[in-house]
Protein backbone atom coordinates (compact mmCIF):
# COMPACT_ATOMS: atom_id res chain seq x y z
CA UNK A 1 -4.73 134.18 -74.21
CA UNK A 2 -4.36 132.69 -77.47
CA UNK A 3 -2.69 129.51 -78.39
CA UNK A 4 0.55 129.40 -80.78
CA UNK A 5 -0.57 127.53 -84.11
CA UNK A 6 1.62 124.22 -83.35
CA UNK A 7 -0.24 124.19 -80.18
CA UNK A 8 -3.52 124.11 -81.77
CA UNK A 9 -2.04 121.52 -84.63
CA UNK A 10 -1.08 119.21 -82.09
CA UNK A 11 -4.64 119.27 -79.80
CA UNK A 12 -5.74 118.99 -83.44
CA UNK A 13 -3.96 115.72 -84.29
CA UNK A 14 -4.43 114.12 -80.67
CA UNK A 15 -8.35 114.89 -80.96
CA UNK A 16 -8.25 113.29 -84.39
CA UNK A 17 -6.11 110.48 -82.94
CA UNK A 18 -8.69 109.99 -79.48
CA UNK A 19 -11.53 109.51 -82.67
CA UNK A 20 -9.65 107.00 -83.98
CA UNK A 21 -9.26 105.02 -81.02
CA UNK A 22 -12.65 105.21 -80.35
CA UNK A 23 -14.09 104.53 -83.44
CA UNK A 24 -12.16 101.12 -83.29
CA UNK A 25 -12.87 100.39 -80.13
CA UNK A 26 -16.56 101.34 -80.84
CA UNK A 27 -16.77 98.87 -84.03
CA UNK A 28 -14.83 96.26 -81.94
CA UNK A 29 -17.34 96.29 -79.19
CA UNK A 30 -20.21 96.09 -81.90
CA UNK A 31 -18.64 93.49 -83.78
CA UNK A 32 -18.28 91.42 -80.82
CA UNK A 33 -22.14 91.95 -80.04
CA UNK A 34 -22.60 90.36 -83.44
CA UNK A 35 -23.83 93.63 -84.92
CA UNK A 36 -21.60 94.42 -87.82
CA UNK A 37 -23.88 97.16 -89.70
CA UNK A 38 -24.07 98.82 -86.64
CA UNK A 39 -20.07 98.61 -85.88
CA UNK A 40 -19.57 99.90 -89.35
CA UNK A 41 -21.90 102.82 -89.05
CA UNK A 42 -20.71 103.70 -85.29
CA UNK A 43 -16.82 103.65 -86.73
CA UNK A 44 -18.12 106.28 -89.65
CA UNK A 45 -20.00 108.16 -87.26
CA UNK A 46 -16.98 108.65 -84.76
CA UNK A 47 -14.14 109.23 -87.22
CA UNK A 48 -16.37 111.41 -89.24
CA UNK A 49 -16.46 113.80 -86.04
CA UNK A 50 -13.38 113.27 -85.59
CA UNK A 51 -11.80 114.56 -88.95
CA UNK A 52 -14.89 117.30 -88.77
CA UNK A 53 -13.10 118.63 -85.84
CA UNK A 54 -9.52 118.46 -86.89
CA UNK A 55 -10.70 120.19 -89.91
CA UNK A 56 -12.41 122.95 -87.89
CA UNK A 57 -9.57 123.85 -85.58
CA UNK A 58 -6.83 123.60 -88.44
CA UNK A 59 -9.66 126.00 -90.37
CA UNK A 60 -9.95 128.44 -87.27
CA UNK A 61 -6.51 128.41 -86.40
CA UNK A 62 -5.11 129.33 -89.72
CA UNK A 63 -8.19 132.42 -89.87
CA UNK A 64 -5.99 135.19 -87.97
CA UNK A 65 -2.74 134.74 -90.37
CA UNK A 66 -5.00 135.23 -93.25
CA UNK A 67 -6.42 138.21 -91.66
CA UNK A 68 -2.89 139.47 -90.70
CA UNK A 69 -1.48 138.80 -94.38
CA UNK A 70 -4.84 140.64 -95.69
CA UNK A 71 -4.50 143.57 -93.54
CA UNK A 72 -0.99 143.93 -94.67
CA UNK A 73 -1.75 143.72 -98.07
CA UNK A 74 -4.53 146.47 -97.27
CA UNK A 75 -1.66 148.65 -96.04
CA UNK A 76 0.41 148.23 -98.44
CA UNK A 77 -2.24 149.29 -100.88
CA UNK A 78 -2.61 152.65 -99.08
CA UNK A 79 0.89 153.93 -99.17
């Protein structure tokens, strides 16, 4: 069964939030270690997966609309 696109925008947006959180908590927990290269890099690391993945599912869920709208053109063309 698949998912409604505001659905898959909003798991989108929480994942990207969850990344966020971590990546702070992640360069907090460094930081307090005394390692503040490596709570800088763990922060990038994190929120770049983070905004790799909302990307992904925002590029996969808007896929079957485009298909739709191009088979519809396609139709169109026919008649």
């Amino acid at each position: 069964m698949a998912d409604d696109p505001a659905t898959i925008r909003n798991r989108a947006r929480i994942g990207l939030g969850l990344s966020i959180v971590f990546s702070v908590l992640a360069a907090a927990w460094f930081w307090s270690q005394g390692a503040i290269t490596r709570a800088f890099v763990a922060a990038a690391l994190i929120l770049g997966i983070g905004v790799w993945e909302y990307q992904r599912r925002l590029r996969t869920e808007g896929s079957p609309r485009r298909y739709q709208m191009d088979r519809s053109r396609d139709d169109r063309d026919r008649e």
